[in-house]
C-alpha atoms as a PDB file:
ATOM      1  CA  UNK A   1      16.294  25.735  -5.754  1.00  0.00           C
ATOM      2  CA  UNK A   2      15.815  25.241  -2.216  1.00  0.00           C
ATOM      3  CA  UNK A   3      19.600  25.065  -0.499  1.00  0.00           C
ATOM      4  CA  UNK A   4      18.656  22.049   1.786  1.00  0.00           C
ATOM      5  CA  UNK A   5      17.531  19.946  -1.037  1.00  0.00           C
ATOM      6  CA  UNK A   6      19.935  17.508  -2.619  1.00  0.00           C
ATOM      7  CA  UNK A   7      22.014  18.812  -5.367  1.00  0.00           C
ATOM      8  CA  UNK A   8      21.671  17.059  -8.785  1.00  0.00           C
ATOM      9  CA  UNK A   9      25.077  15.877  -8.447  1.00  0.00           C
ATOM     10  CA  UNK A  10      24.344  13.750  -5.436  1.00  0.00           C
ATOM     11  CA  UNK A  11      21.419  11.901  -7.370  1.00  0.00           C
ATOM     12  CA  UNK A  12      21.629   8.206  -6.587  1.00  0.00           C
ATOM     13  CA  UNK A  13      23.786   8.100  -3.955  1.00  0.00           C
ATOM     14  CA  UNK A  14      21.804  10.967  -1.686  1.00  0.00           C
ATOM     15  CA  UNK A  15      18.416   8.800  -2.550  1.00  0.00           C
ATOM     16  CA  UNK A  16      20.118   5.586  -1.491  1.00  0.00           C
ATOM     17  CA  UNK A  17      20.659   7.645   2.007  1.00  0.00           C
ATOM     18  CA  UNK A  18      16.915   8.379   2.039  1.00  0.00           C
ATOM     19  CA  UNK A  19      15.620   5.193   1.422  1.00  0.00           C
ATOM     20  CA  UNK A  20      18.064   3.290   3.864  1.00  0.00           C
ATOM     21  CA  UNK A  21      15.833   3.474   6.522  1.00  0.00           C
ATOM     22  CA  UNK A  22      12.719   2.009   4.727  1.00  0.00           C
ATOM     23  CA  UNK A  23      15.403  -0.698   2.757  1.00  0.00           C
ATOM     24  CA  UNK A  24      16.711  -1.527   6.926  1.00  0.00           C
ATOM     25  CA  UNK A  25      13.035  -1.878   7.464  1.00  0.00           C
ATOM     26  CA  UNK A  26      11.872  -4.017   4.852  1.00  0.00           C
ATOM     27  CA  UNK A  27      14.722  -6.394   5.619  1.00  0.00           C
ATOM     28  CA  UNK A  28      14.077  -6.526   8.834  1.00  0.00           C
ATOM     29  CA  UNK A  29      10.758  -7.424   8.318  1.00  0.00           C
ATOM     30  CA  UNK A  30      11.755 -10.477   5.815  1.00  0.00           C
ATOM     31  CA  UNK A  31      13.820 -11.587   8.525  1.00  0.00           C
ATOM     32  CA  UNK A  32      11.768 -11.229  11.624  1.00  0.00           C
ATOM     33  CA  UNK A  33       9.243 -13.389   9.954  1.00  0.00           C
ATOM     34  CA  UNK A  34      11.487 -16.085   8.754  1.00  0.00           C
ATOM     35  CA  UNK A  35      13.708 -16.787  11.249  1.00  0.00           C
ATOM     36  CA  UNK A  36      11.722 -15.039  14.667  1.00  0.00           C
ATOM     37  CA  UNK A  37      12.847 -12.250  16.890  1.00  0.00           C
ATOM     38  CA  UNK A  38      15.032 -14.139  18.963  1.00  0.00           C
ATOM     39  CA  UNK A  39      17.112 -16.244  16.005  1.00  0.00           C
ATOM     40  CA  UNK A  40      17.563 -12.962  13.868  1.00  0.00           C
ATOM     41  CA  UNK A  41      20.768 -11.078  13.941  1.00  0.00           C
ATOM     42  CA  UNK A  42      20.989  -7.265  13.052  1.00  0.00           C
ATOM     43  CA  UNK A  43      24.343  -8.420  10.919  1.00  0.00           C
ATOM     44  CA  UNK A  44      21.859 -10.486   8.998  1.00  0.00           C
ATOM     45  CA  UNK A  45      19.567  -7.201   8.575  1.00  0.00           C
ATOM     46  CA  UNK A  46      22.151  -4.851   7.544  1.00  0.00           C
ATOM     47  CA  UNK A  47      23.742  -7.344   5.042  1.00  0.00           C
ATOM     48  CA  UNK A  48      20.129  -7.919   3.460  1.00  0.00           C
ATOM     49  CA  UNK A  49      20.017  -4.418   3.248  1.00  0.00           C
ATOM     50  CA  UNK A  50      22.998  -3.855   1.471  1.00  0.00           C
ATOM     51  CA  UNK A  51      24.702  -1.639   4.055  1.00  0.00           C
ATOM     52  CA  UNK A  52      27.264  -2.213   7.163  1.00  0.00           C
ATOM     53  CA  UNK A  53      25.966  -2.914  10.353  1.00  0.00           C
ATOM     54  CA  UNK A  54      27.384   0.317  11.914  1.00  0.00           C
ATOM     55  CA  UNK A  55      25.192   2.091   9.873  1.00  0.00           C
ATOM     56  CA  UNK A  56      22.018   0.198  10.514  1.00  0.00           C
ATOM     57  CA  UNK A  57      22.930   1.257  14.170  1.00  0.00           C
ATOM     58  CA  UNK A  58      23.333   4.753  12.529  1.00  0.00           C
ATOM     59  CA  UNK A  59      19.598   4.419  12.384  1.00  0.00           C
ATOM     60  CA  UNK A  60      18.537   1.453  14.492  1.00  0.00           C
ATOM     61  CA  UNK A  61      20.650   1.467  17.946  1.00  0.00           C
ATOM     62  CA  UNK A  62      19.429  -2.279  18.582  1.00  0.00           C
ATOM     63  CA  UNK A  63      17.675  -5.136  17.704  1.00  0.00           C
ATOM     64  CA  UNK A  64      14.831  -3.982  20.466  1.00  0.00           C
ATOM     65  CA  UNK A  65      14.586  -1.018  18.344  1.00  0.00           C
ATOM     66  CA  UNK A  66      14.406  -1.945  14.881  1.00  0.00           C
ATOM     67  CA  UNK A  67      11.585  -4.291  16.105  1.00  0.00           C
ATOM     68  CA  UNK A  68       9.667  -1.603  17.212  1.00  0.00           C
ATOM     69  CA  UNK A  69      10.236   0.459  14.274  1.00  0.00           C
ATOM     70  CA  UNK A  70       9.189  -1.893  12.098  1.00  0.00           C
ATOM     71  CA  UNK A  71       5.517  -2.447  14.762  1.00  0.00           C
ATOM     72  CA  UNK A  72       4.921   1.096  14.165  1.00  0.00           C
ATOM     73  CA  UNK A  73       5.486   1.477  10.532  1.00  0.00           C
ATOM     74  CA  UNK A  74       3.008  -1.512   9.619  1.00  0.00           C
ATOM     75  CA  UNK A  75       1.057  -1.658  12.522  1.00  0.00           C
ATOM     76  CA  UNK A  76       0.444   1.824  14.611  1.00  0.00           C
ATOM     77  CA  UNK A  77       0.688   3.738  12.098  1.00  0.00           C
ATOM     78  CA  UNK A  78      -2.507   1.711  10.218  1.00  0.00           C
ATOM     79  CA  UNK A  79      -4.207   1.767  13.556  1.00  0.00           C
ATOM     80  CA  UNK A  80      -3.759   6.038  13.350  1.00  0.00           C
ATOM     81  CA  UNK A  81      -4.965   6.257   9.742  1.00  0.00           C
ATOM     82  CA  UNK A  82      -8.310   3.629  10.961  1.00  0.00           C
ATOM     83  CA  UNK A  83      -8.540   6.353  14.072  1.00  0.00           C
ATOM     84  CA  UNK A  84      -8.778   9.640  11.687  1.00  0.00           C
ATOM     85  CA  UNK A  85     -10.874   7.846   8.912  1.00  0.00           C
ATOM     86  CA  UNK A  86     -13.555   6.812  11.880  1.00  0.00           C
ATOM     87  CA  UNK A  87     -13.434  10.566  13.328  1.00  0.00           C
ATOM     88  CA  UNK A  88     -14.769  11.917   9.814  1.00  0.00           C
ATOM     89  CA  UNK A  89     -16.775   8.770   8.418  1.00  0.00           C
ATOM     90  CA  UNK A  90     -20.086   9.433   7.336  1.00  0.00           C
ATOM     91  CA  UNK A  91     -21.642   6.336   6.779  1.00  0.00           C
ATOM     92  CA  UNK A  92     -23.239   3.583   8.979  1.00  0.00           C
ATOM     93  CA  UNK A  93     -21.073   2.244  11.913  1.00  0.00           C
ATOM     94  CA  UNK A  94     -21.234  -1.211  10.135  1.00  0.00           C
ATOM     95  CA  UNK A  95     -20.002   0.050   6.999  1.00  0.00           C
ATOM     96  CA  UNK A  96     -17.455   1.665   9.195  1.00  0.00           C
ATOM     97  CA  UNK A  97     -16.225  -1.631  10.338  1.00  0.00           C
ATOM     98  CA  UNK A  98     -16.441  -3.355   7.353  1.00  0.00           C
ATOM     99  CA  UNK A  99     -14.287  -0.858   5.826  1.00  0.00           C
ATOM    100  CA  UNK A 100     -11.712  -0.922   8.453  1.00  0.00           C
ATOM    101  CA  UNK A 101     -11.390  -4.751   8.809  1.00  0.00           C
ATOM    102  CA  UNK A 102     -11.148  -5.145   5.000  1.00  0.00           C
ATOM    103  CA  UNK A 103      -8.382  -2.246   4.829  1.00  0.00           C
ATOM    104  CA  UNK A 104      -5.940  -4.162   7.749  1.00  0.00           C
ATOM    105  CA  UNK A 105      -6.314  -7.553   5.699  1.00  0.00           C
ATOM    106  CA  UNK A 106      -5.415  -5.493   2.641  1.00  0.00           C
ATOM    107  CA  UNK A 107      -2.717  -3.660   4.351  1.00  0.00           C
ATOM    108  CA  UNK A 108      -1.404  -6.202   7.017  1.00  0.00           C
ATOM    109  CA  UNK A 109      -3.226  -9.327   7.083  1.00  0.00           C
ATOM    110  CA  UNK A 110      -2.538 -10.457   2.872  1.00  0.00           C
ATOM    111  CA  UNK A 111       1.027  -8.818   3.071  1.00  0.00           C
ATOM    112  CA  UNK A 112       4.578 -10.143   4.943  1.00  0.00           C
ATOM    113  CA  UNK A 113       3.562  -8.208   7.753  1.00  0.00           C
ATOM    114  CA  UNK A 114       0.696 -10.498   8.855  1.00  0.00           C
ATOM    115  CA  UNK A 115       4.039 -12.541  10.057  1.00  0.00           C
ATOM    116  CA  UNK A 116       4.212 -10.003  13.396  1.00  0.00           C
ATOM    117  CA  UNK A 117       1.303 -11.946  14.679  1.00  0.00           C
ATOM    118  CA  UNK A 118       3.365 -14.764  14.629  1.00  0.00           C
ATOM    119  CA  UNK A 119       6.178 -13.174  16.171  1.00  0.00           C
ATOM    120  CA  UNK A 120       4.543 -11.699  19.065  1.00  0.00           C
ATOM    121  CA  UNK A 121       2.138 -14.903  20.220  1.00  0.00           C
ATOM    122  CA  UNK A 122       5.254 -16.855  19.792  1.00  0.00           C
ATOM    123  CA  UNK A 123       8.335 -14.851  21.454  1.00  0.00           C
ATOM    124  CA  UNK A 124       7.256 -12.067  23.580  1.00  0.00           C
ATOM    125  CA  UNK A 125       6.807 -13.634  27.074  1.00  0.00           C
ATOM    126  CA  UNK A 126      10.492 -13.832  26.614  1.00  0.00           C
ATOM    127  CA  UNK A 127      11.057 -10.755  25.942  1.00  0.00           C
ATOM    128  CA  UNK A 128       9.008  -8.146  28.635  1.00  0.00           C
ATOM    129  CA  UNK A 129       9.832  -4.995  26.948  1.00  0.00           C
ATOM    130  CA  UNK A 130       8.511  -5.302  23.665  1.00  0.00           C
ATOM    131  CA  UNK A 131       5.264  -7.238  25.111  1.00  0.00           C
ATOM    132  CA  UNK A 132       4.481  -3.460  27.036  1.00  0.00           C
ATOM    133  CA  UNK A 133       5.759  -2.214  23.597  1.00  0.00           C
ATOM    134  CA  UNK A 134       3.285  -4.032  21.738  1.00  0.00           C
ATOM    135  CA  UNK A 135       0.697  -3.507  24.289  1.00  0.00           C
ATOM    136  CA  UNK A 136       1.086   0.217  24.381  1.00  0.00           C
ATOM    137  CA  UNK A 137       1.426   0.795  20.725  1.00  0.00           C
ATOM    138  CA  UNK A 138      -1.152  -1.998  18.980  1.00  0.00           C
ATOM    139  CA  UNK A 139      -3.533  -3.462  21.335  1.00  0.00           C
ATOM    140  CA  UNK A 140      -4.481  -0.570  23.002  1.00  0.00           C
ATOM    141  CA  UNK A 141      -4.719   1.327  19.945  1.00  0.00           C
ATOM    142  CA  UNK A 142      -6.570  -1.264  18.408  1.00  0.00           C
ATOM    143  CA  UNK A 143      -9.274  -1.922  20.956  1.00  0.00           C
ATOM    144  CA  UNK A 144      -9.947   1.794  21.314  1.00  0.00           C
ATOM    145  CA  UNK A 145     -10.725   1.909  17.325  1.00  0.00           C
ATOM    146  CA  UNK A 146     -13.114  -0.931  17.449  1.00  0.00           C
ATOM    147  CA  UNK A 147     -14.504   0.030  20.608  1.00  0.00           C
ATOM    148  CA  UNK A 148     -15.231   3.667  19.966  1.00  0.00           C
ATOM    149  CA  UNK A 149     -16.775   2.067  16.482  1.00  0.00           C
ATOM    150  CA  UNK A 150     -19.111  -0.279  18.264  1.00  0.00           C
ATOM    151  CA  UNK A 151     -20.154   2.915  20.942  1.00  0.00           C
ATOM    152  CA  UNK A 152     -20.449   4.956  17.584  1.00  0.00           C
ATOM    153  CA  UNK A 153     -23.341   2.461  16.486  1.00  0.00           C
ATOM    154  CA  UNK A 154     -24.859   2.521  19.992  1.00  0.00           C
ATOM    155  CA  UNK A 155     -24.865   5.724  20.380  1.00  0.00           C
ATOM    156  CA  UNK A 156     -26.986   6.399  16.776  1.00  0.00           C
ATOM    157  CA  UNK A 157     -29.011   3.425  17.414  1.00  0.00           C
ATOM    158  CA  UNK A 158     -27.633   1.088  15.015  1.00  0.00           C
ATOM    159  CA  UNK A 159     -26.752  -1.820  17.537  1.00  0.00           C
ATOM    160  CA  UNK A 160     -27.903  -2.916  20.565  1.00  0.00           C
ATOM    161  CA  UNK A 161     -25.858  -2.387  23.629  1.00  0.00           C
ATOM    162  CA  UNK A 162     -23.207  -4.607  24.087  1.00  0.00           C
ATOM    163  CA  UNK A 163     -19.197  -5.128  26.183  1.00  0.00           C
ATOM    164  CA  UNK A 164     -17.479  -3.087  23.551  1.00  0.00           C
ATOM    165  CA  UNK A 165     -14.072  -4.755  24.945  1.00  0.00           C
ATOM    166  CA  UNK A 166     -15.294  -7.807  24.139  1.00  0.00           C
ATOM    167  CA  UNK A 167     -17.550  -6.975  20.956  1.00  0.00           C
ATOM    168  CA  UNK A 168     -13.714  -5.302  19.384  1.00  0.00           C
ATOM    169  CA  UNK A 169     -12.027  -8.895  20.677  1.00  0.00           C
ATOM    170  CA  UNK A 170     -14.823 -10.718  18.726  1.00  0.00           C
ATOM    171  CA  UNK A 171     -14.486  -8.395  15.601  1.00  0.00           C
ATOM    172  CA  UNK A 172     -10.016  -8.472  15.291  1.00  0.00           C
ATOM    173  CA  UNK A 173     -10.090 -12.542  16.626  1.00  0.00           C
ATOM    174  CA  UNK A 174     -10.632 -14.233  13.026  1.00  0.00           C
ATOM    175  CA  UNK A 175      -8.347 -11.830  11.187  1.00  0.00           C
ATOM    176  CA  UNK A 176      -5.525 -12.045  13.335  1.00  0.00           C
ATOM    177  CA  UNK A 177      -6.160 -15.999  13.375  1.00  0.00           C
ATOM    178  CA  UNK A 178      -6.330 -15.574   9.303  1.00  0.00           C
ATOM    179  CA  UNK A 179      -2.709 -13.548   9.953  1.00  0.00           C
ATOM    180  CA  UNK A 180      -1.552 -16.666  11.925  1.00  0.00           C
ATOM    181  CA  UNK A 181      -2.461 -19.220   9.461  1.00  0.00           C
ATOM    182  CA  UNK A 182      -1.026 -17.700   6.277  1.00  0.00           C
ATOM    183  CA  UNK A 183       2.543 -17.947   7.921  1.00  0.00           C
ATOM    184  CA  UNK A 184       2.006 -20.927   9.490  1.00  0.00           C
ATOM    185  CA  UNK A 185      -0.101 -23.848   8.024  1.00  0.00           C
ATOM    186  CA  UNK A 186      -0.601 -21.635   4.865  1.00  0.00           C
ATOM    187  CA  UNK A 187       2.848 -21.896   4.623  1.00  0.00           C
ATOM    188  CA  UNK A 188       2.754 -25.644   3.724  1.00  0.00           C
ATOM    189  CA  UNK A 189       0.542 -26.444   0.859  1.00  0.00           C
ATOM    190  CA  UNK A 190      -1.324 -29.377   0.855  1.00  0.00           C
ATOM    191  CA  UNK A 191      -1.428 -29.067   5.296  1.00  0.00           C
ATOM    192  CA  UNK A 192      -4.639 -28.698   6.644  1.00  0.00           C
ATOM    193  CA  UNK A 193      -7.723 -27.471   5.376  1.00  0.00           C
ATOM    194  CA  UNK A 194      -7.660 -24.528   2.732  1.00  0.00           C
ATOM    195  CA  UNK A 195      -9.001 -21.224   3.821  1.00  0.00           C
ATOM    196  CA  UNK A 196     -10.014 -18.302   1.577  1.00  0.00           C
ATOM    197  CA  UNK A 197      -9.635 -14.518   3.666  1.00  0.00           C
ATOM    198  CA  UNK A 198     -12.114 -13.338   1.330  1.00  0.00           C
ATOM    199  CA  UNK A 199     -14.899 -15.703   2.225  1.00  0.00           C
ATOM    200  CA  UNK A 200     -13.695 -16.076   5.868  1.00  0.00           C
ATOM    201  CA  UNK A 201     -13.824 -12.248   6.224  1.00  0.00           C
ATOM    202  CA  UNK A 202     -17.243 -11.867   4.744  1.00  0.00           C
ATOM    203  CA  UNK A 203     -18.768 -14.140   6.314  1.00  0.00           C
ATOM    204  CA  UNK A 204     -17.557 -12.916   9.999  1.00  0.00           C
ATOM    205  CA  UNK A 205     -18.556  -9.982   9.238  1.00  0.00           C
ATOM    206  CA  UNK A 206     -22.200 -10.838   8.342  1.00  0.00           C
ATOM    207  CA  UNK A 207     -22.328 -12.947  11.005  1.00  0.00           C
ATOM    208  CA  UNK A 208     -20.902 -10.032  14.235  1.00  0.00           C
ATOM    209  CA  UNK A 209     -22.614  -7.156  12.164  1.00  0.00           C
ATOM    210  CA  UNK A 210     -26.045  -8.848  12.119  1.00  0.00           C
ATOM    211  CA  UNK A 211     -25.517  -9.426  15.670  1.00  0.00           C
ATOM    212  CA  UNK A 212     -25.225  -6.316  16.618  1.00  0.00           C
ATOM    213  CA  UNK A 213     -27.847  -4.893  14.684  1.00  0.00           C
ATOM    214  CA  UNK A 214     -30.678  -3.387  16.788  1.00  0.00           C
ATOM    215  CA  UNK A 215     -33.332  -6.061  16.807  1.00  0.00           C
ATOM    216  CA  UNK A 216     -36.911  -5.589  15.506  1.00  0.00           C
ATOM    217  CA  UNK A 217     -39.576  -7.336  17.654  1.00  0.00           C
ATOM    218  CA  UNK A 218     -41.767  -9.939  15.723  1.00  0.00           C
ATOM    219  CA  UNK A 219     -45.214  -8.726  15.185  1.00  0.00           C
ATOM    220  CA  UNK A 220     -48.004  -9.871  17.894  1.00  0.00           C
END
């Protein structure tokens, strides 16, 4: 048996101490989304979680920083996995998109963390820190992916040259609206028009892909 791992005596009580981080995260989450950055309370968090609130600052040492933890577990961290699928993807650039839009709604857009989007548009000109935060960690990120996607089809002739900057806002726009909507007038049935991600997402994407596609001149 390796002497650093847990002995069986510990069992549930040495797992509990694992998983507190991802249980802290997870409630923070639920809460961010509800209530907003600024109206949550890392009391509320800990006692969601189950523990004290000296030891969510065990792990979190504010509410700054259980924000960003919980940015980088749902967001960055997608936004590295999209990066190191592109680098080795072997299939057409607009399959390549396809496949990474579809993933985030998956991942992100169809789960409780589509509620950041919320969060961010709504509270962080109040708050300067975590809008450089969110800059740094998810736009940035995010643009570079879809950018270096749209170059990638350039560059083997698949589309016609385009502003990638503006080509990636065109292709995250919808989704992040979709994001929006399912926390906010998604929220309240019977509000607004119904939308379906599924159709919503297919069709944007037939309608951006086959605009970028490299265009064949009519015969004379």
């Amino acid at each position: 048996m390796n002497p650093s791992s847990p002995s069986p005596d510990a069992g549930p009580r040495q797992r509990r101490k694992e998983a507190r981080p991802q249980e802290l995260l997870d409630a923070a989450l639920t809460l961010f989304v509800e209530k907003g950055f600024a109206a949550s309370r890392t009391d509320e968090v800990a006692q969601r979680a189950g523990v004290s609130k000296g030891t969510l600052y065990l792990y979190y040492p504010s509410k700054e920083e259980l924000f960003k933890a919980v940015v980088r577990q749902n967001l960055s961290s997608l936004i590295a996995e999209g990066e190191e699928m592109a680098s080795g993807f072997e299939g057409s650039s607009s399959e390549l998109l396809s496949c990474l839009l579809k993933t985030w709604w998956e991942r992100v857009g169809n789960t409780p963390a589509a509620g950041i989007h919320k969060i961010v548009l709504a509270e962080v000109r109040n708050f300067p820190e975590l809008a450089q935060f969110y800059n740094d960690e998810v736009m940035v990120p995010a643009d570079r992916l879809f950018s270096g996607c749209v170059q990638r089809g350039i560059e083997r002739g698949e589309f016609r040259p385009m502003p990638l900057h503006e080509v990636a806002l065109a292709l995250m726009a919808p989704v992040i609206f979709m994001a929006i909507h399912r926390h906010s007038f998604g929220a309240c049935p019977g509000q607004g028009a119904e939308v379906d991600p599924t159709l919503v997402l297919d069709t944007h994407l037939d309608l951006v892909l086959r605009g970028l596609e490299v265009r064949t001149p009519p015969p004379q």
